[in-house]
PDB file of N, CA and C in Angstrom:
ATOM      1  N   UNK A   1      20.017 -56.723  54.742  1.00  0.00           N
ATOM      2  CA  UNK A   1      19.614 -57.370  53.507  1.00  0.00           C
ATOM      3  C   UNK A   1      18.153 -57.015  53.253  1.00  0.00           C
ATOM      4  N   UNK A   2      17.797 -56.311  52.365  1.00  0.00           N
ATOM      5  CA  UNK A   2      16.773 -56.153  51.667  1.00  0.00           C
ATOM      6  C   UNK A   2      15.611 -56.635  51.131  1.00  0.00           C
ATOM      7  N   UNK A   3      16.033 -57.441  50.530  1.00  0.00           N
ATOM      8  CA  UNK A   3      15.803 -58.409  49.536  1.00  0.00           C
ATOM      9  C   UNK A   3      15.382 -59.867  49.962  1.00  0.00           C
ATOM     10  N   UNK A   4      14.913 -60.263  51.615  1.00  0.00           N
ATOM     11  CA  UNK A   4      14.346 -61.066  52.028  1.00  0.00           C
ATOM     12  C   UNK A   4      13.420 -61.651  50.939  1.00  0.00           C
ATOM     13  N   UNK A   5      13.428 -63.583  51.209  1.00  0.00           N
ATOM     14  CA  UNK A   5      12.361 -63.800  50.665  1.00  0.00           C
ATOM     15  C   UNK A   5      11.317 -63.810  51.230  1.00  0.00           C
ATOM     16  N   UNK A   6      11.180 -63.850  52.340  1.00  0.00           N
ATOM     17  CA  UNK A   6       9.789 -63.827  53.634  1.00  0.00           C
ATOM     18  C   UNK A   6       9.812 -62.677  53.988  1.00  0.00           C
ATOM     19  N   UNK A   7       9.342 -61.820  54.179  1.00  0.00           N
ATOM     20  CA  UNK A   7       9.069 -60.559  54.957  1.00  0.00           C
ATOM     21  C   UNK A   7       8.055 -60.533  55.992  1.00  0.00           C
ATOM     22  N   UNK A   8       8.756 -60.746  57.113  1.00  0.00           N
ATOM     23  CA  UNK A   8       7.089 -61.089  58.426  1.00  0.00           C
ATOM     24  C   UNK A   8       7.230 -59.629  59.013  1.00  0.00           C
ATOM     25  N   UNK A   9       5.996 -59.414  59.893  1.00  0.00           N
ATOM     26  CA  UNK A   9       6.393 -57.954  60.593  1.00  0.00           C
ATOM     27  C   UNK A   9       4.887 -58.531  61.494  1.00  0.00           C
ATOM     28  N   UNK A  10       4.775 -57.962  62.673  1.00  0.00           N
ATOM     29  CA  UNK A  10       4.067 -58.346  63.683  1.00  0.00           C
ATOM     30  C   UNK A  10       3.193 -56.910  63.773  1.00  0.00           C
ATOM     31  N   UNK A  11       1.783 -57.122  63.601  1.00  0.00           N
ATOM     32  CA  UNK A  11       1.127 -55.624  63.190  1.00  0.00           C
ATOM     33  C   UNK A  11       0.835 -55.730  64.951  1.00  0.00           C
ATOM     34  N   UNK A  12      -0.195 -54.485  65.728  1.00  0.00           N
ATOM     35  CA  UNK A  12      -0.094 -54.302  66.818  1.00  0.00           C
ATOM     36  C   UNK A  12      -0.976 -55.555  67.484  1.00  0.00           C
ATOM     37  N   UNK A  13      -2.111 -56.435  66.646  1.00  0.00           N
ATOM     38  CA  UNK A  13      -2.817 -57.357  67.484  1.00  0.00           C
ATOM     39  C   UNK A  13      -1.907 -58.406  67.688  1.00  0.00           C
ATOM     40  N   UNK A  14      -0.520 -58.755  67.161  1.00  0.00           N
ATOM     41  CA  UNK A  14       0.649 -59.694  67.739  1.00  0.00           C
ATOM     42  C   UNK A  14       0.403 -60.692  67.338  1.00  0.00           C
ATOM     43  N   UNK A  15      -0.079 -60.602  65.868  1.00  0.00           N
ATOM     44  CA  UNK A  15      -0.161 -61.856  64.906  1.00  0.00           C
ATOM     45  C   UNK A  15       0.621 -61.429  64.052  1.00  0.00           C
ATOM     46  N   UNK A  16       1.288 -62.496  63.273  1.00  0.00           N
ATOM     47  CA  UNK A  16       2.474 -62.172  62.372  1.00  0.00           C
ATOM     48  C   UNK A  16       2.110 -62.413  61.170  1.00  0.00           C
ATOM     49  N   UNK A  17       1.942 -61.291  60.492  1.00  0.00           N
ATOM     50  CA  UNK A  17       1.730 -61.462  59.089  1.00  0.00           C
ATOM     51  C   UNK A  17       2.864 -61.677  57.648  1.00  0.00           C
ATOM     52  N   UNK A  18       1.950 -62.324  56.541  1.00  0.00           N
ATOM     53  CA  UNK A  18       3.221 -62.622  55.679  1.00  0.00           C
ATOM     54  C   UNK A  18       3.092 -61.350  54.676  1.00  0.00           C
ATOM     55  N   UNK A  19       4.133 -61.125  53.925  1.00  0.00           N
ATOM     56  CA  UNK A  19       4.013 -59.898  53.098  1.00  0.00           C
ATOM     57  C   UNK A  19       3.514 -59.639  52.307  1.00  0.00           C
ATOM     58  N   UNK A  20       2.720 -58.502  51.811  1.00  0.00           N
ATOM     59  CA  UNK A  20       2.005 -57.753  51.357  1.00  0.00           C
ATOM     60  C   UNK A  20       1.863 -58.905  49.645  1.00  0.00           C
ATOM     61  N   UNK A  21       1.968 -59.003  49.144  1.00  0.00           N
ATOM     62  CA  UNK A  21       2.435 -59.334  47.762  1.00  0.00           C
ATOM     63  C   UNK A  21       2.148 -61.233  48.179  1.00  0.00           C
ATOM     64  N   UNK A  22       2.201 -61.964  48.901  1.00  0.00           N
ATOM     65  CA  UNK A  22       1.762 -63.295  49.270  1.00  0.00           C
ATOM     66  C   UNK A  22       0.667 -63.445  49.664  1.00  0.00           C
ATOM     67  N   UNK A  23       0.306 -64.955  49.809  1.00  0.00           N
ATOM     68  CA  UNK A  23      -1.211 -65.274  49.963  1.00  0.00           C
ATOM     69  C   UNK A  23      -1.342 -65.998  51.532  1.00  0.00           C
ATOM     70  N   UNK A  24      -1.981 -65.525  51.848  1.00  0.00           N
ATOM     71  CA  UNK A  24      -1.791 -65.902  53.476  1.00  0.00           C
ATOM     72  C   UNK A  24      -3.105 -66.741  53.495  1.00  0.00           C
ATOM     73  N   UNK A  25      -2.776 -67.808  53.681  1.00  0.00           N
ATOM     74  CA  UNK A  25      -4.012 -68.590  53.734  1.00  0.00           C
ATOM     75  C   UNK A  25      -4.951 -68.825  54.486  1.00  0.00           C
ATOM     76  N   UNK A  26      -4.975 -68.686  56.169  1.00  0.00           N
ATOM     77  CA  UNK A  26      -5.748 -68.518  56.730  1.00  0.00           C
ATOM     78  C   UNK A  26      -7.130 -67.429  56.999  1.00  0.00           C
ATOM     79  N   UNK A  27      -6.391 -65.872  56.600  1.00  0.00           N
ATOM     80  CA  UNK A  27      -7.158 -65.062  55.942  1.00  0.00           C
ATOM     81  C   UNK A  27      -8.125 -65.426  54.863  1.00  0.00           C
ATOM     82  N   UNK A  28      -7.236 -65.952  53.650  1.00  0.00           N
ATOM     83  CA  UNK A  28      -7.655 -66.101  52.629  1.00  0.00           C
ATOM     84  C   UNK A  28      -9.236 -66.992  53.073  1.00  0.00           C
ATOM     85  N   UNK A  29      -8.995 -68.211  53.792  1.00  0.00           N
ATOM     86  CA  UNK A  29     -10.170 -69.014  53.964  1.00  0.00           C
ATOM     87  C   UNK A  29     -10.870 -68.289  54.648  1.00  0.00           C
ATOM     88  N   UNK A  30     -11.110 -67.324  55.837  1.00  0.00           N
ATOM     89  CA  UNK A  30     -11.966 -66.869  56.218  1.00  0.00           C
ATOM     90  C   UNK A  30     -12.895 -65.574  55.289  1.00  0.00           C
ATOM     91  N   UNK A  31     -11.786 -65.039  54.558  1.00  0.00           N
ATOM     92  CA  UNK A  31     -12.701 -63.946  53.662  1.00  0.00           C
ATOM     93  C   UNK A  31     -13.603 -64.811  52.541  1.00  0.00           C
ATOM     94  N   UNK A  32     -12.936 -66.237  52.254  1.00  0.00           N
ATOM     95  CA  UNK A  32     -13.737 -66.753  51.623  1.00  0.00           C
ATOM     96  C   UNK A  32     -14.746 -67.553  51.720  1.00  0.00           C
ATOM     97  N   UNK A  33     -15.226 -67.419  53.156  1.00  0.00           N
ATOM     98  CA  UNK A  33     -16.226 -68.249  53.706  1.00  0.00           C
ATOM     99  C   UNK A  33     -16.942 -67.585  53.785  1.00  0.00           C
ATOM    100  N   UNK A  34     -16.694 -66.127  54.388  1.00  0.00           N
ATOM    101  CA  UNK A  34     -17.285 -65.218  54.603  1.00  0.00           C
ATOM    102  C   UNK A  34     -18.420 -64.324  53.086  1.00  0.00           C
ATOM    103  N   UNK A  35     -17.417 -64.418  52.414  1.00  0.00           N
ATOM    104  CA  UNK A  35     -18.062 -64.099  50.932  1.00  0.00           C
ATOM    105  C   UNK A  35     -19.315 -65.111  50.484  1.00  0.00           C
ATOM    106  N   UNK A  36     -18.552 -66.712  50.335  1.00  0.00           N
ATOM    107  CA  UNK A  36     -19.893 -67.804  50.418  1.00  0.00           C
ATOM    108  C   UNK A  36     -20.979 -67.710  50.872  1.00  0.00           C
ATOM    109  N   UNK A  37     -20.603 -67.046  52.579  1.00  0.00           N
ATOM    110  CA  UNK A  37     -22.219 -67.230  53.171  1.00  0.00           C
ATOM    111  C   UNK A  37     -22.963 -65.872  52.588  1.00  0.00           C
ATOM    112  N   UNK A  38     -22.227 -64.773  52.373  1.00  0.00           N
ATOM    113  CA  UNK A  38     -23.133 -63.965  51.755  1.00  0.00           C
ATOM    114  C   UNK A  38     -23.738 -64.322  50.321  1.00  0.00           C
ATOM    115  N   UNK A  39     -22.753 -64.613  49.853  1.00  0.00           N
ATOM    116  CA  UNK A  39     -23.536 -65.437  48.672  1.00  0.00           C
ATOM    117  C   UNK A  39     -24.750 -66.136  48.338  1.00  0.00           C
ATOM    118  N   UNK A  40     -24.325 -67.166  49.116  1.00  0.00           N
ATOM    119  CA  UNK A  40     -25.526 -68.330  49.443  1.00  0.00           C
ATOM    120  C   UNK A  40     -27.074 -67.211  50.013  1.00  0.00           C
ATOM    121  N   UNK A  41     -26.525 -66.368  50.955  1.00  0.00           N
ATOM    122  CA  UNK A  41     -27.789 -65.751  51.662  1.00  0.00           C
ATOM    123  C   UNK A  41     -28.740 -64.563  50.392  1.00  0.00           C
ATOM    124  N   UNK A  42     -27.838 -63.901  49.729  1.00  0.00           N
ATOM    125  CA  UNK A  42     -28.171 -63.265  48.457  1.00  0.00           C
ATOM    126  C   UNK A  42     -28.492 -64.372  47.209  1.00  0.00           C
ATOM    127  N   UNK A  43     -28.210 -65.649  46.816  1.00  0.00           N
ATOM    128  CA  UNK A  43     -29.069 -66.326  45.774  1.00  0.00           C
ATOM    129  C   UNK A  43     -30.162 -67.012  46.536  1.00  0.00           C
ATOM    130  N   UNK A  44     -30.479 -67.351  47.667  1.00  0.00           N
ATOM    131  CA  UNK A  44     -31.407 -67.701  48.584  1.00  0.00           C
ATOM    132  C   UNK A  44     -32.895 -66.771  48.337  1.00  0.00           C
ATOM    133  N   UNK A  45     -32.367 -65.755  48.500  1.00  0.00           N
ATOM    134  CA  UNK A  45     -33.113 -64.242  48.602  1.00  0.00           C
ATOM    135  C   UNK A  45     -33.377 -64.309  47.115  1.00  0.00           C
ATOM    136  N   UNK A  46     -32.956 -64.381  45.930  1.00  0.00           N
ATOM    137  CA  UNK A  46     -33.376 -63.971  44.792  1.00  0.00           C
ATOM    138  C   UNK A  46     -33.992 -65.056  44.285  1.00  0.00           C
ATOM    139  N   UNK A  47     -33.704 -66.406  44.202  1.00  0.00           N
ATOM    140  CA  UNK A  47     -34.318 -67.334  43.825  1.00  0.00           C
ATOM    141  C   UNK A  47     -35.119 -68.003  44.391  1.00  0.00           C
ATOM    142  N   UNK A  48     -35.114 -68.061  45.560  1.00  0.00           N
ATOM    143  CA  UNK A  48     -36.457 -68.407  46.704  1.00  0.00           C
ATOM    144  C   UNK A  48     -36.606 -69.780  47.013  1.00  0.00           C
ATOM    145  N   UNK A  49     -35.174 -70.575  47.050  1.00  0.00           N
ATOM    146  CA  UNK A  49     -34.463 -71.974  46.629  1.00  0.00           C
ATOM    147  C   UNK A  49     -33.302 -72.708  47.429  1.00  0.00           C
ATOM    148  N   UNK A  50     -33.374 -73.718  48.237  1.00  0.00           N
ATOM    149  CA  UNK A  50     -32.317 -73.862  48.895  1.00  0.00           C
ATOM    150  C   UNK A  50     -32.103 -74.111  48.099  1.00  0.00           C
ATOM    151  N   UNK A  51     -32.242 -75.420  47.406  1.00  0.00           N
ATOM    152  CA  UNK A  51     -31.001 -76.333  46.448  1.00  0.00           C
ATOM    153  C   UNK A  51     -30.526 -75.354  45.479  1.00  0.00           C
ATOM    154  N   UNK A  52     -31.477 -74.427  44.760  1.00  0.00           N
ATOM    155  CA  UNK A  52     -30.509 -73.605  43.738  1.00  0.00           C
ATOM    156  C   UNK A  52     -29.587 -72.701  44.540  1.00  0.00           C
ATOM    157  N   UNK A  53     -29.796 -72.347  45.558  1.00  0.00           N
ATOM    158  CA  UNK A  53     -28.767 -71.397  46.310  1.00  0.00           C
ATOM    159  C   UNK A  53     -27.672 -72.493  47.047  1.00  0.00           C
ATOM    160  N   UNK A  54     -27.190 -73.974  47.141  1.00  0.00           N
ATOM    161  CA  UNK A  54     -26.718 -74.483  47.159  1.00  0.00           C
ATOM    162  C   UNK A  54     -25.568 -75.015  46.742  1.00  0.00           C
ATOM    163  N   UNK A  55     -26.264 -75.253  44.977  1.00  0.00           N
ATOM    164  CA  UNK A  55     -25.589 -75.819  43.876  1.00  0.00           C
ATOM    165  C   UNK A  55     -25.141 -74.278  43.556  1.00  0.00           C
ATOM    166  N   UNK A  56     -25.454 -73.006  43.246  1.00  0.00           N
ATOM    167  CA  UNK A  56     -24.711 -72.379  43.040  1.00  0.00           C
ATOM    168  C   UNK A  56     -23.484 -71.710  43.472  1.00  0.00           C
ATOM    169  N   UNK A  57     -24.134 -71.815  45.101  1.00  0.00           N
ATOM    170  CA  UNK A  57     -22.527 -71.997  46.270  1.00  0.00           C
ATOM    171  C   UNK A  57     -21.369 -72.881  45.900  1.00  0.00           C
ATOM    172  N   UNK A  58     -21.597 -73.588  45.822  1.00  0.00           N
ATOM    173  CA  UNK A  58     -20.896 -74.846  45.778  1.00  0.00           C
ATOM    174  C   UNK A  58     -19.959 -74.703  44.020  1.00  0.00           C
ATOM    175  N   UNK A  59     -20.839 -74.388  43.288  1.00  0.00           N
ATOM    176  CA  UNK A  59     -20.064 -73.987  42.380  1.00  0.00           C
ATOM    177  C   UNK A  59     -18.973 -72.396  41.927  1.00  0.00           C
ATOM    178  N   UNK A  60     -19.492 -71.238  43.033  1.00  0.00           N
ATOM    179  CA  UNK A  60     -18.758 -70.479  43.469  1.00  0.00           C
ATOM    180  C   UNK A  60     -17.267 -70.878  44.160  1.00  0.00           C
ATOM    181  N   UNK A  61     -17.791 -71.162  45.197  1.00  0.00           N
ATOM    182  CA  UNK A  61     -16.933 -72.595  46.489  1.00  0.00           C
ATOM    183  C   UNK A  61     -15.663 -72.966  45.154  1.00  0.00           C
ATOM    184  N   UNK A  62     -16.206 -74.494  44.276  1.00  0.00           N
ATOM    185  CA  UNK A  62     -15.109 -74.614  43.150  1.00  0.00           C
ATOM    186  C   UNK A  62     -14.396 -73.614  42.706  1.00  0.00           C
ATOM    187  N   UNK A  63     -15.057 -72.689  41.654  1.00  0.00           N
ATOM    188  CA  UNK A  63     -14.336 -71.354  41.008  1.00  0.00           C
ATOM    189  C   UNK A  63     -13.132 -70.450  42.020  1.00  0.00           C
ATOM    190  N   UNK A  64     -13.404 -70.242  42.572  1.00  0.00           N
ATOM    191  CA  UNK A  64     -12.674 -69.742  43.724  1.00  0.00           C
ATOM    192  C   UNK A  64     -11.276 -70.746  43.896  1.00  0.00           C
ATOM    193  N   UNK A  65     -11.710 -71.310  44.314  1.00  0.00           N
ATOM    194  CA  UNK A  65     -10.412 -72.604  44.690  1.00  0.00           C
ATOM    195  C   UNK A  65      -9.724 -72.793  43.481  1.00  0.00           C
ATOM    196  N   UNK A  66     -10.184 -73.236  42.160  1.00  0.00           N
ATOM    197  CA  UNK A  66      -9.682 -73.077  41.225  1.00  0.00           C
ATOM    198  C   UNK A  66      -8.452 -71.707  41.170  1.00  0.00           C
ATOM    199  N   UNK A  67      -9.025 -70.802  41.112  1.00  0.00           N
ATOM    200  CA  UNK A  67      -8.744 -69.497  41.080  1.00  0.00           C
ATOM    201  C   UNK A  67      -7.113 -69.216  42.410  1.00  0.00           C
ATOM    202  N   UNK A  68      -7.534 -69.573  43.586  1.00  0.00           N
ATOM    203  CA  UNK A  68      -6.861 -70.002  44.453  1.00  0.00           C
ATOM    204  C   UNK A  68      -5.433 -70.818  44.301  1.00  0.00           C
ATOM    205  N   UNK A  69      -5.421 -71.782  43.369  1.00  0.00           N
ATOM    206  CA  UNK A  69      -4.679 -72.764  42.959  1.00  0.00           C
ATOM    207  C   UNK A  69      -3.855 -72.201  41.835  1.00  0.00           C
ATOM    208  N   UNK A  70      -4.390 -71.437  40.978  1.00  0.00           N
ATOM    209  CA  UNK A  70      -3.742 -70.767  39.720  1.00  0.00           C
ATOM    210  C   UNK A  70      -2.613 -69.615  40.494  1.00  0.00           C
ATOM    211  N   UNK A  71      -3.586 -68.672  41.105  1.00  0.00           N
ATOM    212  CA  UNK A  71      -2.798 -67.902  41.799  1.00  0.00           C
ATOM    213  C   UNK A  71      -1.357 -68.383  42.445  1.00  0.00           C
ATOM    214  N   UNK A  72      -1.533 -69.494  43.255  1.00  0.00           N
ATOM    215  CA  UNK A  72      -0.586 -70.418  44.116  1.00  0.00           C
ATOM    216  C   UNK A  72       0.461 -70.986  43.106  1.00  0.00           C
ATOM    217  N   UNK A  73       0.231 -71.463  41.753  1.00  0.00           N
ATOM    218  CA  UNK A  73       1.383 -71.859  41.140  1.00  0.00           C
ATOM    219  C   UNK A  73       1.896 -70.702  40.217  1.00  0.00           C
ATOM    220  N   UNK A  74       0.967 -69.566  39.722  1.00  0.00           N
ATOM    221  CA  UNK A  74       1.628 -68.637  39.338  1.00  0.00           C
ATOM    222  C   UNK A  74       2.949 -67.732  40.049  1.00  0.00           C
ATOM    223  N   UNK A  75       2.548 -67.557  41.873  1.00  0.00           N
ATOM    224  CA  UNK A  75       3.281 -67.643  41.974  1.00  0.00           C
ATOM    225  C   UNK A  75       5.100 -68.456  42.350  1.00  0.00           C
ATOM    226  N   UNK A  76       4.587 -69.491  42.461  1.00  0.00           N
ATOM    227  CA  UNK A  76       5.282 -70.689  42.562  1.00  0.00           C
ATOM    228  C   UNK A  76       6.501 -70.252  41.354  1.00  0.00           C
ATOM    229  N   UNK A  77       6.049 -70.077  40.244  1.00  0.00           N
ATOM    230  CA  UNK A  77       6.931 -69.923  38.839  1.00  0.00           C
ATOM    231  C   UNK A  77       7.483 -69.129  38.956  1.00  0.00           C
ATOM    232  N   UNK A  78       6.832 -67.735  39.628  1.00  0.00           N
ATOM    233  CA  UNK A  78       7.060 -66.242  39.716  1.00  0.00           C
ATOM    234  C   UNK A  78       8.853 -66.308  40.413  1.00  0.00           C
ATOM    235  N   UNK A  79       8.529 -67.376  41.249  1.00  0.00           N
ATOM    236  CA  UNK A  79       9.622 -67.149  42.366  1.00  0.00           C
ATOM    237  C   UNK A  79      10.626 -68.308  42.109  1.00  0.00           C
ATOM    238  N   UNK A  80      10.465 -69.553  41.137  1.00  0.00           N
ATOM    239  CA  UNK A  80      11.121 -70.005  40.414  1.00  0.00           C
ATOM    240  C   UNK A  80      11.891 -69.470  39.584  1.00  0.00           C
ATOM    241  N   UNK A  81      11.449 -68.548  38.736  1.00  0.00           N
ATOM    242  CA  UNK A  81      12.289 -67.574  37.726  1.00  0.00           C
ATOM    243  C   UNK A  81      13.239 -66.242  38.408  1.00  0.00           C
ATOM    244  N   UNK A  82      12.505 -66.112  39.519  1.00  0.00           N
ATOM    245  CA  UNK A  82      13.659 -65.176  40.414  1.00  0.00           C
ATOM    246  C   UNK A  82      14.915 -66.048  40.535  1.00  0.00           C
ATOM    247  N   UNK A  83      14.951 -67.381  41.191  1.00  0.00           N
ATOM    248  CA  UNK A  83      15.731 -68.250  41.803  1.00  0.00           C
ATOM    249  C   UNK A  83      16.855 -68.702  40.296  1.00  0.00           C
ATOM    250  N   UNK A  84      16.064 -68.413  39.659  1.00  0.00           N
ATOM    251  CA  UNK A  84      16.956 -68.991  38.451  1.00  0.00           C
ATOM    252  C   UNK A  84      18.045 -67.514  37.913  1.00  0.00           C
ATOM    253  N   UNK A  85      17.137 -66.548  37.782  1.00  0.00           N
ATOM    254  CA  UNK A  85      18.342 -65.620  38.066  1.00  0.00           C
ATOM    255  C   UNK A  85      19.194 -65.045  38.593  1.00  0.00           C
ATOM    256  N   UNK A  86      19.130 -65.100  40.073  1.00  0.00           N
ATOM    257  CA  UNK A  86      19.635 -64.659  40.899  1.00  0.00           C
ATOM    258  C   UNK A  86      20.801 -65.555  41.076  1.00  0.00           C
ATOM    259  N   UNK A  87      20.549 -67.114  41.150  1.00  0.00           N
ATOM    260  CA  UNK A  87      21.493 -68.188  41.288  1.00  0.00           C
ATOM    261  C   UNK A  87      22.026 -68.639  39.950  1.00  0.00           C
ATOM    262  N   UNK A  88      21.686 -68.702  39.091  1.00  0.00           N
ATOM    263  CA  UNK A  88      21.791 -69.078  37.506  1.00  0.00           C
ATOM    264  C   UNK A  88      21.936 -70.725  37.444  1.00  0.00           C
ATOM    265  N   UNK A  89      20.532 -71.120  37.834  1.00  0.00           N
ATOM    266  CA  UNK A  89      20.122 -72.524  37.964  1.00  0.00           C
ATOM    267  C   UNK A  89      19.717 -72.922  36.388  1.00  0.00           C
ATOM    268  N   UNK A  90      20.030 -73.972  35.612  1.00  0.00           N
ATOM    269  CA  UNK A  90      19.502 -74.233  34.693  1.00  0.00           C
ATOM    270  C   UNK A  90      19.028 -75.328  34.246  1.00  0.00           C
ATOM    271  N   UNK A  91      18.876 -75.944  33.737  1.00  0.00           N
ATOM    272  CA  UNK A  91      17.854 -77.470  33.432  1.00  0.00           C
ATOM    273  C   UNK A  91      18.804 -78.181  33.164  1.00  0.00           C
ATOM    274  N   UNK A  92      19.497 -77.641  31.753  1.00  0.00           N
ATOM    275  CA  UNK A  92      20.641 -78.594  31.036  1.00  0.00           C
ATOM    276  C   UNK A  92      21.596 -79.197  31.808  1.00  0.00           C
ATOM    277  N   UNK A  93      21.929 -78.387  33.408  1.00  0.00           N
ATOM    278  CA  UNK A  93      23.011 -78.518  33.800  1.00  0.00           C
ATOM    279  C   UNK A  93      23.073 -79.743  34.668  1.00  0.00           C
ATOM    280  N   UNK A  94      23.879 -80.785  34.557  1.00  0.00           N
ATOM    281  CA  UNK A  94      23.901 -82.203  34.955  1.00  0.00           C
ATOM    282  C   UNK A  94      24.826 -81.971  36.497  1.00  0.00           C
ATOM    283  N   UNK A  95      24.523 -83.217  37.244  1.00  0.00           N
ATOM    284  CA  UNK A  95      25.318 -82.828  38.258  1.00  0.00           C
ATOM    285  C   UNK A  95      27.036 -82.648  38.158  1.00  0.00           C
ATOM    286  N   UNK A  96      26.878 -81.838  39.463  1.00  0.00           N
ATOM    287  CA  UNK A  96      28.405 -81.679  39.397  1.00  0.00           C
ATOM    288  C   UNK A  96      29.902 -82.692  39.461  1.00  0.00           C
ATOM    289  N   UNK A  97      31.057 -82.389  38.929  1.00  0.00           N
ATOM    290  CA  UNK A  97      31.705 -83.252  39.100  1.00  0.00           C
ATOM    291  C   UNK A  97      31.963 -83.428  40.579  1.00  0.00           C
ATOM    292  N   UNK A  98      32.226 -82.451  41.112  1.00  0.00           N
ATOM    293  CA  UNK A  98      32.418 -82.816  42.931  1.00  0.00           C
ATOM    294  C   UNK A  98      31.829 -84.359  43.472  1.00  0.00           C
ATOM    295  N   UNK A  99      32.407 -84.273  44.527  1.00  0.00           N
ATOM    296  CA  UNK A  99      31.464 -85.633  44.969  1.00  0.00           C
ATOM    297  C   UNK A  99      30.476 -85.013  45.950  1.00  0.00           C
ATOM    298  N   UNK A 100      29.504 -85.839  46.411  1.00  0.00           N
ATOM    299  CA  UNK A 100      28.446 -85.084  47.181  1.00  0.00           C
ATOM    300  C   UNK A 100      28.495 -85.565  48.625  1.00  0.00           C
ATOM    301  N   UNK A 101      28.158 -84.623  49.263  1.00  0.00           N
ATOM    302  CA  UNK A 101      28.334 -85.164  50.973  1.00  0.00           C
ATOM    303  C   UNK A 101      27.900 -86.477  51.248  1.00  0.00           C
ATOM    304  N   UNK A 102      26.768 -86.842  50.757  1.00  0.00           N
ATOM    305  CA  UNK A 102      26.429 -88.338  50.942  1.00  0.00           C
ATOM    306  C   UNK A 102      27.463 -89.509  50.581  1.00  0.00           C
ATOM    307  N   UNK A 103      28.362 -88.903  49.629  1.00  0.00           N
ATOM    308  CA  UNK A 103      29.387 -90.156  49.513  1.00  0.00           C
ATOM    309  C   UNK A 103      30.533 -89.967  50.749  1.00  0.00           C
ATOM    310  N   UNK A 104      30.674 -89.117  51.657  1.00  0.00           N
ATOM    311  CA  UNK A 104      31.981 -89.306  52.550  1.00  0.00           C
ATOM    312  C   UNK A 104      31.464 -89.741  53.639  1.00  0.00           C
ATOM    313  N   UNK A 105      30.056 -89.934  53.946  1.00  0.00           N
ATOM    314  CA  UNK A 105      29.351 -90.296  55.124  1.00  0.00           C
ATOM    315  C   UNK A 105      30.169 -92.003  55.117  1.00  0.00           C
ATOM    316  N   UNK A 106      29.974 -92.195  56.773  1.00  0.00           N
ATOM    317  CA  UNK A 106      30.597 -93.420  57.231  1.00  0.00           C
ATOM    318  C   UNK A 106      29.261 -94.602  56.770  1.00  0.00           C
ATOM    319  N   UNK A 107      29.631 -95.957  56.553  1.00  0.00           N
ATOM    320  CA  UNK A 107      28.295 -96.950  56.074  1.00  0.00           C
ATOM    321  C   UNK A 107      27.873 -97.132  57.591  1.00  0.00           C
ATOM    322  N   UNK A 108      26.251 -97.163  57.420  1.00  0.00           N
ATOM    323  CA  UNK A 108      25.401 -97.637  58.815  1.00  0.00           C
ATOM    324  C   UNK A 108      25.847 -98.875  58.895  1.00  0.00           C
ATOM    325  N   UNK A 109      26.009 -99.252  60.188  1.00  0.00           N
ATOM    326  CA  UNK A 109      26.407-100.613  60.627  1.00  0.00           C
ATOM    327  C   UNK A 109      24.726-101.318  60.572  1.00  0.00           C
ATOM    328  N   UNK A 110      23.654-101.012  61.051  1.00  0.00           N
ATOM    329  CA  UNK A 110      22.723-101.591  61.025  1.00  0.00           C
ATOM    330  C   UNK A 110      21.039-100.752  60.479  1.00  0.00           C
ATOM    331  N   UNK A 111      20.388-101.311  59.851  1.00  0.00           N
ATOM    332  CA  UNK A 111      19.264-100.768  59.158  1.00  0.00           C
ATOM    333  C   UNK A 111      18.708 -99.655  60.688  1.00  0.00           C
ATOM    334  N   UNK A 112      18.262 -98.874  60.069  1.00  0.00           N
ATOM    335  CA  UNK A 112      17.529 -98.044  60.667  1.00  0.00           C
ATOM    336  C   UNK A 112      16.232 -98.352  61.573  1.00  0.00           C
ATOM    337  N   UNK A 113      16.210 -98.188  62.950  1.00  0.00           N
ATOM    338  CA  UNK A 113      14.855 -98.461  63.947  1.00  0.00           C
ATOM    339  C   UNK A 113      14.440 -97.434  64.090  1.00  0.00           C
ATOM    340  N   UNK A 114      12.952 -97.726  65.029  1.00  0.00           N
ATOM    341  CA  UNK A 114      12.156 -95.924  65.379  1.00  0.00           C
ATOM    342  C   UNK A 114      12.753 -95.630  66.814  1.00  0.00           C
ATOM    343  N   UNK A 115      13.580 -96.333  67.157  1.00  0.00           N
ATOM    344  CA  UNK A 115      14.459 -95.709  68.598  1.00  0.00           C
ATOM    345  C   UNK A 115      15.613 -95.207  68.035  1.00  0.00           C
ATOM    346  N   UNK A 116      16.377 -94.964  66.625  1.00  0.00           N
ATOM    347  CA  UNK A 116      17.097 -94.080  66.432  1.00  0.00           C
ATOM    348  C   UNK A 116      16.751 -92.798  66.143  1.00  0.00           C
ATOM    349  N   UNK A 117      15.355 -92.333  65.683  1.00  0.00           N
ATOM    350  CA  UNK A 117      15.412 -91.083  66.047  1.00  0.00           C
ATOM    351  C   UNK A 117      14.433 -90.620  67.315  1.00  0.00           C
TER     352      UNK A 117
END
């Protein structure tokens, strides 16, 4: 099958990466910390200012995340609209007449404790 929705593959340092085309987040936070502190160290250097090299971090810091978040539900939709074609899921469509597994289940004899699971 081809057409995986996850594609992992283990590069030679034996960390498992996600595929090419996804956002891997742990990366993601380190390149973007990494970018910040250069940041911060280059408006530091030009303005001659903690607090302005601060507040402008910090508002980089936001933009980014913003940016981060758009990305994350764009693709969210991206892969919503696959799912809808592939399966032909639609809004209008009300549940089914079938009955659903939850109705043939046997009734609990007694409310649920934290020693049942």
């Amino acid at each position: 099958m081809q057409n995986k929705l996850y594609k992992m593959h283990a590069p030679l340092s034996g960390h498992v990466m996600a595929e090419e085309n996804s956002m891997y987040a742990p990366r993601f936070f380190v390149s973007m910390m990494c970018a910040l502190l250069v940041f911060a160290i280059a408006t530091y250097i030009i303005h001659g200012s903690f607090y302005t090299a601060f507040l402008q971090t910090v508002l980089c810091l936001v933009i980014i995340q913003v940016g981060y978040f758009i990305g994350v539900l764009l693709m969210v939709a991206k892969e919503q609209k696959r799912m809808q074609q592939k399966y032909g899921f639609s809004k209008e469509a009300g549940p089914s007449a079938e009955k659903s597994g939850a109705e043939n289940l046997p009734p609990i004899a007694h409310s649920p404790k934290l020693s049942d699971f």
